[in-house]
C-alpha atoms as a PDB file:
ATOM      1  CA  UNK A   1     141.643  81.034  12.666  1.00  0.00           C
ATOM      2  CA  UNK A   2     138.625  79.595  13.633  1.00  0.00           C
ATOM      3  CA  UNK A   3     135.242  81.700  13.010  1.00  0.00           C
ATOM      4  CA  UNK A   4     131.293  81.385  13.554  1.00  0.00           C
ATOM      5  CA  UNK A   5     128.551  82.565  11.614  1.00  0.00           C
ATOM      6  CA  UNK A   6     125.883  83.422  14.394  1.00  0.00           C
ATOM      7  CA  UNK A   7     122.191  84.971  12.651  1.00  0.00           C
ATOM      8  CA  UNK A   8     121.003  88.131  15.259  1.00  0.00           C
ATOM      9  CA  UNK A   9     117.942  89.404  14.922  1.00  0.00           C
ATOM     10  CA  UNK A  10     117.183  91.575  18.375  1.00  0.00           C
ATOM     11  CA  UNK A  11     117.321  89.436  20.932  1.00  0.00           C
ATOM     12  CA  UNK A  12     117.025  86.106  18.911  1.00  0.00           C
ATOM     13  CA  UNK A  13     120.409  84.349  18.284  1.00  0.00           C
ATOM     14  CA  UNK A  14     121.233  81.600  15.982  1.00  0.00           C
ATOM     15  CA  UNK A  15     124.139  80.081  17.443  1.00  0.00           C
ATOM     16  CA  UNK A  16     126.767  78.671  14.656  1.00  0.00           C
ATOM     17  CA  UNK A  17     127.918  75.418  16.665  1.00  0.00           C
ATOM     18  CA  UNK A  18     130.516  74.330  14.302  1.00  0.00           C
ATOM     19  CA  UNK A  19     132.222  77.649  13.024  1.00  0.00           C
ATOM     20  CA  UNK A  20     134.998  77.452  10.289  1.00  0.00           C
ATOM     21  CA  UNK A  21     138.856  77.502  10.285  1.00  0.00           C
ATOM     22  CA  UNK A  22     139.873  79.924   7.590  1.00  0.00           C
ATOM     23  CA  UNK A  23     142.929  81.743   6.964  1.00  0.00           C
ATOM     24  CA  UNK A  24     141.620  84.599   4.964  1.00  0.00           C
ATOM     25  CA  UNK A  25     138.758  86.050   6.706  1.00  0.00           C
ATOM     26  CA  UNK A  26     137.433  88.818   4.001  1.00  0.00           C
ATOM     27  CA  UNK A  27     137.837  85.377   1.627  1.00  0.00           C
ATOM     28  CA  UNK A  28     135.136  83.638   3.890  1.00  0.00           C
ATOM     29  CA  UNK A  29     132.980  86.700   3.863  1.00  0.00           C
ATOM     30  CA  UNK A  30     132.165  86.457   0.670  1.00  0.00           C
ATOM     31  CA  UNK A  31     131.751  82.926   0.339  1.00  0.00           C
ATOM     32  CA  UNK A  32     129.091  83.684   2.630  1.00  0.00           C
ATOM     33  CA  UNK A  33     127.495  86.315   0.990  1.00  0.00           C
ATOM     34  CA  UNK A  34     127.837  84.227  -2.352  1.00  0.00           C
ATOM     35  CA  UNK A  35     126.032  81.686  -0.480  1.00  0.00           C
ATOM     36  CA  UNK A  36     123.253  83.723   0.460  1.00  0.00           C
ATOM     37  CA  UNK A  37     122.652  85.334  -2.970  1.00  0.00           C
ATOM     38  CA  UNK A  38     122.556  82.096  -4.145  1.00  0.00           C
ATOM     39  CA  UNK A  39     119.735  80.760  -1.339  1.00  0.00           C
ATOM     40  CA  UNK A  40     117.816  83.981  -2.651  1.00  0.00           C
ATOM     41  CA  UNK A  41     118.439  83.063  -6.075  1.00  0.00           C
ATOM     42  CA  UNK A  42     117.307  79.076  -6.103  1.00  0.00           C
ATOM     43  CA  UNK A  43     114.154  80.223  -3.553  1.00  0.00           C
ATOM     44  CA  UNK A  44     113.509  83.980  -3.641  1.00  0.00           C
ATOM     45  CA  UNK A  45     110.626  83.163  -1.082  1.00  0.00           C
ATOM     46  CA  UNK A  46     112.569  82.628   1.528  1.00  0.00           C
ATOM     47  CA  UNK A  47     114.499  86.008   1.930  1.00  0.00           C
ATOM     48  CA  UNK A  48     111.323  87.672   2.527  1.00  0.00           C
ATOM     49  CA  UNK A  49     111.973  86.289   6.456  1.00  0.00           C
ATOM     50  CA  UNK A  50     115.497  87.125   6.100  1.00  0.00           C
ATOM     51  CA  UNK A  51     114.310  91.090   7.007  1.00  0.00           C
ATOM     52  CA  UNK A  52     115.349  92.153  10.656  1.00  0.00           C
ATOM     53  CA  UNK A  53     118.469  89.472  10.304  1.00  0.00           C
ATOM     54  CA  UNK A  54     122.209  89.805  10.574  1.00  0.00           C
ATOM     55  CA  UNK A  55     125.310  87.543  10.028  1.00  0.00           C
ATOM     56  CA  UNK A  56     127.850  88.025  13.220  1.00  0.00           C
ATOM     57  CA  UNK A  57     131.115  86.374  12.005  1.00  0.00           C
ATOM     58  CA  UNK A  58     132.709  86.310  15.492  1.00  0.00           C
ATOM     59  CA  UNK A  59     135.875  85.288  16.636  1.00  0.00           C
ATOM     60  CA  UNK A  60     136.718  81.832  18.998  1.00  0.00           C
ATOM     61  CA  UNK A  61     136.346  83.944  21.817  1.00  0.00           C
ATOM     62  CA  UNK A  62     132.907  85.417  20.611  1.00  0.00           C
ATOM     63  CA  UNK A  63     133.968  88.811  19.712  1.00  0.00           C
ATOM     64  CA  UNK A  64     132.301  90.216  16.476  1.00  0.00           C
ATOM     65  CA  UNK A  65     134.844  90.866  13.470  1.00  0.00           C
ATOM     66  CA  UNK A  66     131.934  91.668  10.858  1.00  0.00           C
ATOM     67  CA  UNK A  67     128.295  92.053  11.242  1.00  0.00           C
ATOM     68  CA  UNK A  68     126.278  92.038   8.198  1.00  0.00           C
ATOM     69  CA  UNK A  69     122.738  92.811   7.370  1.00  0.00           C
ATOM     70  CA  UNK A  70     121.358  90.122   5.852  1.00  0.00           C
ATOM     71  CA  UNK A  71     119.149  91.951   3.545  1.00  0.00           C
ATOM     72  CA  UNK A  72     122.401  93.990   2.182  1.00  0.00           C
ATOM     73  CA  UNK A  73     124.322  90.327   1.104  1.00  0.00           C
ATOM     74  CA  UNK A  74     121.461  89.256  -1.047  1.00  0.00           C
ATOM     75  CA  UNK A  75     120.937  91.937  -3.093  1.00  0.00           C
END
């Protein structure tokens, strides 16, 4: 299964191009979230813009299968 990681915020999309084949999809949820924590970790700064923000793991066909706050993943 193929899956992209598009950032929401409103009406601003970040589009994930490239997406990811995985085969366990709560498996590449929290790669993702250990990702983030560690982003926050190494630069703390940057989360402050993170507020507002959500992760949209969607489908090939666009369809969300997990939105996620980013401000919940980093804590």
């Amino acid at each position: 299964m193929r899956v992209y990681f598009n950032l929401v915020r409103g009406n601003e999309t970040i589009r994930d191009g490239e997406g990811m084949d995985v085969a366990d999809l709560d498996q590449a949820v929290l790669d993702v979230m250990d990702t983030l924590r560690e982003l926050k970790r190494t630069d703390p700064s940057r989360s402050a813009s993170w507020k507002g923000w959500t992760v949209h793991v969607t489908d090939e066909n666009g369809i969300a299968i997990v939105t996620l706050p980013l401000s919940t993943t980093t804590q």
